[in-house]
Protein backbone atom coordinates (compact mmCIF):
# COMPACT_ATOMS: atom_id res chain seq x y z
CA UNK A 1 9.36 3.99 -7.68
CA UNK A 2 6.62 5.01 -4.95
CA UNK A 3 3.68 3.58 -3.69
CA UNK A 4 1.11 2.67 -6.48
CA UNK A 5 -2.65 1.58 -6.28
CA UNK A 6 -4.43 -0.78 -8.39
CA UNK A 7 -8.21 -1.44 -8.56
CA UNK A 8 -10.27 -4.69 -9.21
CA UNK A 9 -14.00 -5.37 -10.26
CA UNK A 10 -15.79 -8.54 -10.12
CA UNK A 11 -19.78 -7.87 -10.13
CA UNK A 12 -20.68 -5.92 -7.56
CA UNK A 13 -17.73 -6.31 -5.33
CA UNK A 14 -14.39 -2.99 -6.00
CA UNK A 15 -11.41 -3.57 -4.43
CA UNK A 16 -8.71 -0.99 -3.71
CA UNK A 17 -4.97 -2.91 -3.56
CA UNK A 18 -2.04 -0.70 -2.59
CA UNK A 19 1.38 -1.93 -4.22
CA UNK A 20 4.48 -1.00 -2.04
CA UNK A 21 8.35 -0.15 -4.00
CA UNK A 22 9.11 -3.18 -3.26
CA UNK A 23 6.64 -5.64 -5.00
CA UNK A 24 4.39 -6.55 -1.99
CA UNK A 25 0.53 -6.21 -2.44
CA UNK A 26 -1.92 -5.19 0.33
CA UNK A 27 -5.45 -4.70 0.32
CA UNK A 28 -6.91 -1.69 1.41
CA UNK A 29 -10.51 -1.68 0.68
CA UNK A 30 -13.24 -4.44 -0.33
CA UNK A 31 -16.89 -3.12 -0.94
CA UNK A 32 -19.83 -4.41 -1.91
CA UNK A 33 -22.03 -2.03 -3.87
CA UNK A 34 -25.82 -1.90 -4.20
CA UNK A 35 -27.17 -4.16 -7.35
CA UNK A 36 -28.66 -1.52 -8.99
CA UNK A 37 -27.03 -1.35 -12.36
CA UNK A 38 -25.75 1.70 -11.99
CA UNK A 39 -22.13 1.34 -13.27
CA UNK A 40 -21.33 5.42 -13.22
CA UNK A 41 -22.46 5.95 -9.57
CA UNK A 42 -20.36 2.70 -8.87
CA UNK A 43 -17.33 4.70 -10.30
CA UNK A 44 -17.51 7.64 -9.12
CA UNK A 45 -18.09 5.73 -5.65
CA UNK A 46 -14.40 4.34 -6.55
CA UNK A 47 -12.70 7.30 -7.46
CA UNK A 48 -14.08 8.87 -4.37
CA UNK A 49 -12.52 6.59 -2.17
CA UNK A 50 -9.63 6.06 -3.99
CA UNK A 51 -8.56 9.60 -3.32
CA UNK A 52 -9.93 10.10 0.23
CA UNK A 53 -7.76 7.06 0.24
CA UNK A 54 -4.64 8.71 -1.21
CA UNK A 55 -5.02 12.31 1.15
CA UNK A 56 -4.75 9.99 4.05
CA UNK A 57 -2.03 8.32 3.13
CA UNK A 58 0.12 10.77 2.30
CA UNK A 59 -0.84 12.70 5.90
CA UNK A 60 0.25 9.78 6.97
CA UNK A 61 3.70 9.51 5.38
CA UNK A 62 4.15 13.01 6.23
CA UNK A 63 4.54 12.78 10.05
């Protein structure tokens, strides 16, 4: 079992929490998006970062 992600919502507020093998959480990202209403540009904001996320990582892990 690798490293898996998990993602949280309260109003306006996306979190990004990155779950190590061994149980421990640790968060990554906390943003605060505009009030606008606009739930699709809020995730595709997420998956966005998410995965810019996720490249990084695994450059890192790869030194």
């Amino acid at each position: 079992m690798g490293i898996s992600f998990k993602s949280a919502r309260e109003n306006n507020i996306i979190g990004l929490t990155m779950i190590y093998p061994d149980g421990h959480p640790r968060t990554v990202l906390m943003a605060e998006l505009p009030i606008d209403g606009d739930w699709r540009a809020d995730v595709d904001f997420f998956d966005e970062v998410e995965n810019a996320y996720k490249k990084r990582l695994r450059r890192a892990l790869r030194r």
